[in-house]
C-alpha atoms as a PDB file:
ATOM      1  CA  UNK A   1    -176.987  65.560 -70.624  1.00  0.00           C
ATOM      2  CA  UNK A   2    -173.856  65.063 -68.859  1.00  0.00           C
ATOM      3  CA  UNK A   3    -174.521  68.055 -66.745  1.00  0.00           C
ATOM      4  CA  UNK A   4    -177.533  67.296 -66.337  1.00  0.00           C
ATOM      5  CA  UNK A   5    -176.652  63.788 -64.829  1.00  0.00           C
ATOM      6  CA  UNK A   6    -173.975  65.048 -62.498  1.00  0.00           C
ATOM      7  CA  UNK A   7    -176.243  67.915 -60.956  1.00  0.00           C
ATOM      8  CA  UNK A   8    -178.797  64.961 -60.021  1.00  0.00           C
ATOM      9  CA  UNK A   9    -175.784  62.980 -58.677  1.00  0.00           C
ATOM     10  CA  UNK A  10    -174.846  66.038 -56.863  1.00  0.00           C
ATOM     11  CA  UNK A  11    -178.667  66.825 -55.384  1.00  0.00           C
ATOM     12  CA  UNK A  12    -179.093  63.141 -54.067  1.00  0.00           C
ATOM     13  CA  UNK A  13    -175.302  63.509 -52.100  1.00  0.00           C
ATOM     14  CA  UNK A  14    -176.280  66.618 -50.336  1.00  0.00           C
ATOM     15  CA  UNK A  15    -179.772  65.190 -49.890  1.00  0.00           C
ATOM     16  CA  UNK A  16    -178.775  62.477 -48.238  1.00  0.00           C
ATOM     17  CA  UNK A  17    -175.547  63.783 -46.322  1.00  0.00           C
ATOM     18  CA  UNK A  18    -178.110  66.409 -44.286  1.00  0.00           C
ATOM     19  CA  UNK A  19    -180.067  65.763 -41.896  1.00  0.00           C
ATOM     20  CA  UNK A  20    -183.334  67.334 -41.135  1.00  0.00           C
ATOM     21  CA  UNK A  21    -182.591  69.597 -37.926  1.00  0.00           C
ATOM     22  CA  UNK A  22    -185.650  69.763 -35.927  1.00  0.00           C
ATOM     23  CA  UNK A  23    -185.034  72.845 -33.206  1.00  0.00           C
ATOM     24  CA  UNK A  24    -186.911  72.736 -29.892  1.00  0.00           C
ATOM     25  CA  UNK A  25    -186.468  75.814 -27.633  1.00  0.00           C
ATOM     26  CA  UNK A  26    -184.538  74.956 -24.366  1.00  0.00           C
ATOM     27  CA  UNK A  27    -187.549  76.830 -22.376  1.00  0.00           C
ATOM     28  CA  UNK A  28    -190.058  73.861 -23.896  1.00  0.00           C
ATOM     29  CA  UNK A  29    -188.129  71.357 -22.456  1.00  0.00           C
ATOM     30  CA  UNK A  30    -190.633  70.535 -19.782  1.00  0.00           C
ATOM     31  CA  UNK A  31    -192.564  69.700 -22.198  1.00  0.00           C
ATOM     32  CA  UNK A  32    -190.438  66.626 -23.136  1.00  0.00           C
ATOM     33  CA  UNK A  33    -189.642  65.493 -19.866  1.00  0.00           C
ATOM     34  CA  UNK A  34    -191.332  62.506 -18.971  1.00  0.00           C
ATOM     35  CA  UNK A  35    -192.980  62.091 -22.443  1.00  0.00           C
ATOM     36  CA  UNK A  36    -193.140  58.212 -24.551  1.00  0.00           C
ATOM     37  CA  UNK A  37    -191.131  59.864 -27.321  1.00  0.00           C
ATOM     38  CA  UNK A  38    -188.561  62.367 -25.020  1.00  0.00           C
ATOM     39  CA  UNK A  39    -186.685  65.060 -27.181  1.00  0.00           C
ATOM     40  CA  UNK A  40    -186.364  62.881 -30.665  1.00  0.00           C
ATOM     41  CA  UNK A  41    -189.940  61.616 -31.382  1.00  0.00           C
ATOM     42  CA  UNK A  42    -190.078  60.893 -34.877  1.00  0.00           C
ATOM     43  CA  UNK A  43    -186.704  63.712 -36.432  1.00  0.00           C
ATOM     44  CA  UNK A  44    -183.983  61.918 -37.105  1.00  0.00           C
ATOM     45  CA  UNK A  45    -181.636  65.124 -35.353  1.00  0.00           C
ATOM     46  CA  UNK A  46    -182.430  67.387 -32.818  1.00  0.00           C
ATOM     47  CA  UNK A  47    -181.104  70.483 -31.553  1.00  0.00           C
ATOM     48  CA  UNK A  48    -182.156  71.653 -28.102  1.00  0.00           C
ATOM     49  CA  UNK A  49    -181.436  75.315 -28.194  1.00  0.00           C
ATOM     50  CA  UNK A  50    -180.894  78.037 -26.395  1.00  0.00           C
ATOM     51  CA  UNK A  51    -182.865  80.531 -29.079  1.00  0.00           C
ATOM     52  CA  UNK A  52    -183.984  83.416 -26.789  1.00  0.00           C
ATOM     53  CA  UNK A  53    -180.932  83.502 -25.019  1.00  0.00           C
ATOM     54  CA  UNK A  54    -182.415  81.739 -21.730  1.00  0.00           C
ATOM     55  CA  UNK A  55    -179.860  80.354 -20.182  1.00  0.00           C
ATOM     56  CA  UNK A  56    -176.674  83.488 -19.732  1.00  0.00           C
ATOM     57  CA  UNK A  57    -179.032  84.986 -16.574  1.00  0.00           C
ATOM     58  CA  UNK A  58    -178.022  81.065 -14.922  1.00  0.00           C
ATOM     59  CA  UNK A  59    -173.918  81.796 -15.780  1.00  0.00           C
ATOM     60  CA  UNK A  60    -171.352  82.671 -13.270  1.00  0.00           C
ATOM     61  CA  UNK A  61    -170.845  82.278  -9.183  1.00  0.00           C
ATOM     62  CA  UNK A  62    -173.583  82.577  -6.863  1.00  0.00           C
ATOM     63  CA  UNK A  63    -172.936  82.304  -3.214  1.00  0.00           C
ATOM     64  CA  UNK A  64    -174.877  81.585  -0.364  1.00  0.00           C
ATOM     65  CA  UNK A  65    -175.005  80.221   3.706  1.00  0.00           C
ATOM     66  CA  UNK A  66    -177.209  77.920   5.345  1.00  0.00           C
ATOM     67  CA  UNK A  67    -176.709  77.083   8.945  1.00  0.00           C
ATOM     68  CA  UNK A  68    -173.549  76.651   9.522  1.00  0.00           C
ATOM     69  CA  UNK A  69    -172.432  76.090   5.993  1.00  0.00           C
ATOM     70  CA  UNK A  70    -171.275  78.314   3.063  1.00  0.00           C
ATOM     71  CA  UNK A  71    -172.204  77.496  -0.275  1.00  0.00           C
ATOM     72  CA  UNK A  72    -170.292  78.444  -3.877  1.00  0.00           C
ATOM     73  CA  UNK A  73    -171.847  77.197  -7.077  1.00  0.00           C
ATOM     74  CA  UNK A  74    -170.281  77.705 -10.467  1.00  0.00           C
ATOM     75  CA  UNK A  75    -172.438  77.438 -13.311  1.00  0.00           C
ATOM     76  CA  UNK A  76    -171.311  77.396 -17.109  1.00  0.00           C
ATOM     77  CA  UNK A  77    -172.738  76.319 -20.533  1.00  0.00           C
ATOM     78  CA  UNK A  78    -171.978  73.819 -22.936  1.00  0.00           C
ATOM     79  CA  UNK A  79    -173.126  72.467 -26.364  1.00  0.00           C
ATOM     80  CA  UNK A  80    -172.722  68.501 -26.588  1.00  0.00           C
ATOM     81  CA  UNK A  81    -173.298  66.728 -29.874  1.00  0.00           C
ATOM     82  CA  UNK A  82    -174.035  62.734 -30.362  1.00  0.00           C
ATOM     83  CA  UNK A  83    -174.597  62.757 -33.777  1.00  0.00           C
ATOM     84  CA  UNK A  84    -178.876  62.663 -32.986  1.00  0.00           C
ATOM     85  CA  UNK A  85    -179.433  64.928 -30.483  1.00  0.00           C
ATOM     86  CA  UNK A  86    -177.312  68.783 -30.208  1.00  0.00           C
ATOM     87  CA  UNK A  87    -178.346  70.396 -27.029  1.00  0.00           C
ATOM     88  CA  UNK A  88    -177.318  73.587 -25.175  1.00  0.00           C
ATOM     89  CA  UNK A  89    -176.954  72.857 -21.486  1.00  0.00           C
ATOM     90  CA  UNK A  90    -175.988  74.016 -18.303  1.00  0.00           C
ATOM     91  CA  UNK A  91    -173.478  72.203 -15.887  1.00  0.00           C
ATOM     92  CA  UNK A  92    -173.422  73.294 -12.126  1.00  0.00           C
ATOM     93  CA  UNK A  93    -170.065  72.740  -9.911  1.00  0.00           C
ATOM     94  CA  UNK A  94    -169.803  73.273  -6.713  1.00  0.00           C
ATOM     95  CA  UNK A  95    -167.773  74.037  -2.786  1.00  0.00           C
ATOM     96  CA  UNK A  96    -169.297  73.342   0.506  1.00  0.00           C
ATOM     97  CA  UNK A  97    -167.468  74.800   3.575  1.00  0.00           C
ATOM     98  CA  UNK A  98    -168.411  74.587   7.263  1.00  0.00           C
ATOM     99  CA  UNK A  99    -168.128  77.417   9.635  1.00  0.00           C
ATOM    100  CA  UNK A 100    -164.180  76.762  10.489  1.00  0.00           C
ATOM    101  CA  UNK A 101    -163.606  77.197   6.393  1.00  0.00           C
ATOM    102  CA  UNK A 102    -163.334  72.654   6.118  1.00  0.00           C
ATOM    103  CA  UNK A 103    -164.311  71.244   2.989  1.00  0.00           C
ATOM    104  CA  UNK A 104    -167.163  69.004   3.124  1.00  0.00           C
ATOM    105  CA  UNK A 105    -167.332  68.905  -0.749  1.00  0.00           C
ATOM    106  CA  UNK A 106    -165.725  70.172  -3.692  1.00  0.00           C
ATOM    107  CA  UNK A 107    -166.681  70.019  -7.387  1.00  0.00           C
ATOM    108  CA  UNK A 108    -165.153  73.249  -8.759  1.00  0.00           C
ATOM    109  CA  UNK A 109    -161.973  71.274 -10.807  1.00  0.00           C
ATOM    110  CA  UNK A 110    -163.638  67.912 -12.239  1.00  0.00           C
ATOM    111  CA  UNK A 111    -163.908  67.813 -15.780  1.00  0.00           C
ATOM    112  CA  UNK A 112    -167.470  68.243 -17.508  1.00  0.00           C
ATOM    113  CA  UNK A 113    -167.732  64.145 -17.599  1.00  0.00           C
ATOM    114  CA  UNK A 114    -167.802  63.393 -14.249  1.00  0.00           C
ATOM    115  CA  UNK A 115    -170.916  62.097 -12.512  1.00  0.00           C
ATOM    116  CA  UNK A 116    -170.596  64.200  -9.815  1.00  0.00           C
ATOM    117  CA  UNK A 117    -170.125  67.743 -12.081  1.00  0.00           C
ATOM    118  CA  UNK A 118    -174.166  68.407 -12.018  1.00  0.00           C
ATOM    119  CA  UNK A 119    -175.592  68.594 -15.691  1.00  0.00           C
ATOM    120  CA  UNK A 120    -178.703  66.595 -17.907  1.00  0.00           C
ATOM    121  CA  UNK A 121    -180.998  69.243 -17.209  1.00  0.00           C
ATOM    122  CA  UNK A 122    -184.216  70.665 -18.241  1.00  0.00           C
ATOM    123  CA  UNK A 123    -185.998  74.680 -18.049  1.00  0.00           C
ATOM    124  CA  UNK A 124    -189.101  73.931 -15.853  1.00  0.00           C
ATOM    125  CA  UNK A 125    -192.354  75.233 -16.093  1.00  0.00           C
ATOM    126  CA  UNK A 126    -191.682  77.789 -13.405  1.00  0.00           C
ATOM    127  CA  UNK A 127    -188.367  78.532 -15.625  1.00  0.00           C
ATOM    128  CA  UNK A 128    -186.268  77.307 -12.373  1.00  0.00           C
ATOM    129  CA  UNK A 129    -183.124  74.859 -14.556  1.00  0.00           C
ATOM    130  CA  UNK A 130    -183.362  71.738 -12.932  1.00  0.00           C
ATOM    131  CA  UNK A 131    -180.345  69.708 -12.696  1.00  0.00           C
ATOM    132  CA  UNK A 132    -179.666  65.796 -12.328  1.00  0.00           C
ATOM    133  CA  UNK A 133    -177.995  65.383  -9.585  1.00  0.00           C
ATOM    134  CA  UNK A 134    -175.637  62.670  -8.160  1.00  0.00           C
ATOM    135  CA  UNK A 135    -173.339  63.093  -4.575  1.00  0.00           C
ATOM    136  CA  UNK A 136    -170.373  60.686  -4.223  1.00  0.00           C
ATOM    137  CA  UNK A 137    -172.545  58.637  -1.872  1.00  0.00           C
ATOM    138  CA  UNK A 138    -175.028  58.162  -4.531  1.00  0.00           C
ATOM    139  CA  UNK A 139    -175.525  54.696  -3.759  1.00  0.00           C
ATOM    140  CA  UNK A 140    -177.425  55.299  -0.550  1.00  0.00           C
ATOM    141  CA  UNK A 141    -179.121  57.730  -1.580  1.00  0.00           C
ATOM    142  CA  UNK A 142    -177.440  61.361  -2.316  1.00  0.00           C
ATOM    143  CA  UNK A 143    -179.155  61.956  -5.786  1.00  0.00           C
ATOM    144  CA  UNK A 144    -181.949  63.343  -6.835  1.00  0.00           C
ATOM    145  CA  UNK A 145    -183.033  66.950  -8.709  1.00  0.00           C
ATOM    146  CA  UNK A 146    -181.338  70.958  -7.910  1.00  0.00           C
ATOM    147  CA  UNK A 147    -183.831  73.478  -8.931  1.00  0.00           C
ATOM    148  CA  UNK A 148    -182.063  76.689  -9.129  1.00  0.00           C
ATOM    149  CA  UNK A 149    -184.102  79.628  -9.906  1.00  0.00           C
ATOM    150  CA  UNK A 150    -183.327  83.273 -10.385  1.00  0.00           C
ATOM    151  CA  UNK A 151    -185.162  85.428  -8.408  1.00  0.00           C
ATOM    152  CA  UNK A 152    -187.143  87.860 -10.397  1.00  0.00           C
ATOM    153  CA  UNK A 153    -186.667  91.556 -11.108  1.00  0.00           C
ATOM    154  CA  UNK A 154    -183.349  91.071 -10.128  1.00  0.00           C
ATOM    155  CA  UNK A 155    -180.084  89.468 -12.084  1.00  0.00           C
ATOM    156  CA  UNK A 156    -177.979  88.898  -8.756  1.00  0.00           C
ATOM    157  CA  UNK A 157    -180.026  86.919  -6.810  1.00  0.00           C
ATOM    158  CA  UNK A 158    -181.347  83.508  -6.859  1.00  0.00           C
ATOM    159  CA  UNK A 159    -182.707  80.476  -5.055  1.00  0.00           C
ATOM    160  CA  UNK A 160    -181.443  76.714  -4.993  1.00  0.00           C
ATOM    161  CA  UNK A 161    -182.393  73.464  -3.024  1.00  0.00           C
ATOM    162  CA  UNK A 162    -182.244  69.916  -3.604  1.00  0.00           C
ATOM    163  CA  UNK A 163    -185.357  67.764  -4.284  1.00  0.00           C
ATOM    164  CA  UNK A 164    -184.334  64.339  -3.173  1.00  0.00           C
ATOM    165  CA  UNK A 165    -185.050  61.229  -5.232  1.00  0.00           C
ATOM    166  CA  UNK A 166    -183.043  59.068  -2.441  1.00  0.00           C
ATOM    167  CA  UNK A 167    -182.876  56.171  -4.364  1.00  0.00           C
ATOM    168  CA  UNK A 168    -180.771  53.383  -2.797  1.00  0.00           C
ATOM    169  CA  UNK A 169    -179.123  50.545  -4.383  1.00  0.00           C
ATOM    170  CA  UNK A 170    -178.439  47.103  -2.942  1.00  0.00           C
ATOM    171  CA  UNK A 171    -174.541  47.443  -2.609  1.00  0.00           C
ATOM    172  CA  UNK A 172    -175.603  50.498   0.265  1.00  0.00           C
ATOM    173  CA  UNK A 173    -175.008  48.269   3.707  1.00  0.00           C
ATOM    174  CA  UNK A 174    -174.583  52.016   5.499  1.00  0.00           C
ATOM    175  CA  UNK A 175    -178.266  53.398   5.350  1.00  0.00           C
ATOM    176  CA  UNK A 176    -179.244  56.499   3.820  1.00  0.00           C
ATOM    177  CA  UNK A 177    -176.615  58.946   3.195  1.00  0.00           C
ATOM    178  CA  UNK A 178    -176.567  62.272   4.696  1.00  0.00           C
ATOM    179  CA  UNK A 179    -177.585  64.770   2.084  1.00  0.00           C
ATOM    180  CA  UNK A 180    -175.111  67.657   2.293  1.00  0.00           C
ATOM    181  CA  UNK A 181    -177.171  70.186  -0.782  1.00  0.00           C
ATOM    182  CA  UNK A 182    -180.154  72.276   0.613  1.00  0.00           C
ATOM    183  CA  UNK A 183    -183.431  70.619   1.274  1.00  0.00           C
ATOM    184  CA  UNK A 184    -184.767  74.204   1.815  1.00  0.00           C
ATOM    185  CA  UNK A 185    -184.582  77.286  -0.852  1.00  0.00           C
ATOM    186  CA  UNK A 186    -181.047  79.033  -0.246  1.00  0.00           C
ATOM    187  CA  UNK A 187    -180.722  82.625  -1.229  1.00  0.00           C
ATOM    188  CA  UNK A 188    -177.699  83.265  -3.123  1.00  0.00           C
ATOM    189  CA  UNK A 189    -176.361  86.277  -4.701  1.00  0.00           C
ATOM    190  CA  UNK A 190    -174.027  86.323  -7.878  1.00  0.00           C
ATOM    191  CA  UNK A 191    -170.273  87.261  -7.692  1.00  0.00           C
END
């Protein structure tokens, strides 16, 4: 009986220690996007997961030049963990040079949490990874969406631009801000 009483004891701590992991596949996160009920809808813990190994052909540094700039973006993957929702992601850095080799951005050394580090990010139905993205005048405007898409039958080349959302806040007194990502698909080819 005693046995018997610390096996049910036992049953009811592991019972109520786990949590149910619901798994959604990272390339059925479209589906999500948008919806009354997002990524959690009635599960208590959800993982968004990279099961088919989507996300590796997005890894590494792709390069590319519009007009008169060059453009270096460094993508790398991360698995963040609140306690409710676990979700395999993508983060996107980048450099902007002009023709005489002058910054006009760089993003390559901020940590992971910075605003400006692009990340929160979704597989679209076209399977381009969309990332949120926020410029360091943000408050007049220099946010919005990155699609970045690999170009297929090929693993070194891919296509980028930015999809402005141009939202401007009261504290902007300068007008909107100049957007310095492509409006217009970039080619860029891995490193």
């Amino acid at each position: 009986m005693k046995n018997i009483f610390l096996t049910l004891i036992l049953l009811s701590f592991f019972d109520v220690s786990c949590k149910a992991q619901h798994i959604i596949p990272i390339e059925n996160t479209h589906n999500y996007i948008g919806s009354n009920a997002g990524y959690m809808g009635n599960h208590d813990y959800v993982y968004v997961k990279d099961i088919n190994s989507i996300l590796p052909k997005f890894l590494g540094t792709w390069k590319g030049h519009m007009g008169s700039s060059t453009f270096e973006f460094v993508i790398s993957k991360r698995t963040t963990d609140d306690g409710e929702l676990k979700q395999d992601e993508l983060l996107m850095r980048y450099k902007i040079t002009d023709v005489n080799s002058n910054v006009i951005e760089n993003t390559l050394s901020l940590p992971n949490d910075s605003p400006f580090v692009l990340k929160n990010g979704y597989i679209a139905e076209t399977g381009s990874y969309v990332f949120s993205y926020i410029g360091r005048n943000n408050k007049c405007g220099q946010n919005g969406w990155v699609f970045f898409n690999q170009t297929k039958n090929t693993t070194n080349k891919a296509k980028l631009f930015l999809s402005v959302q141009g939202e401007s806040y009261p504290i902007c007194d300068t007008g909107p801000a100049e957007q310095i990502l492509p409006l217009d698909w970039i080619e860029l080819t891995k490193q």
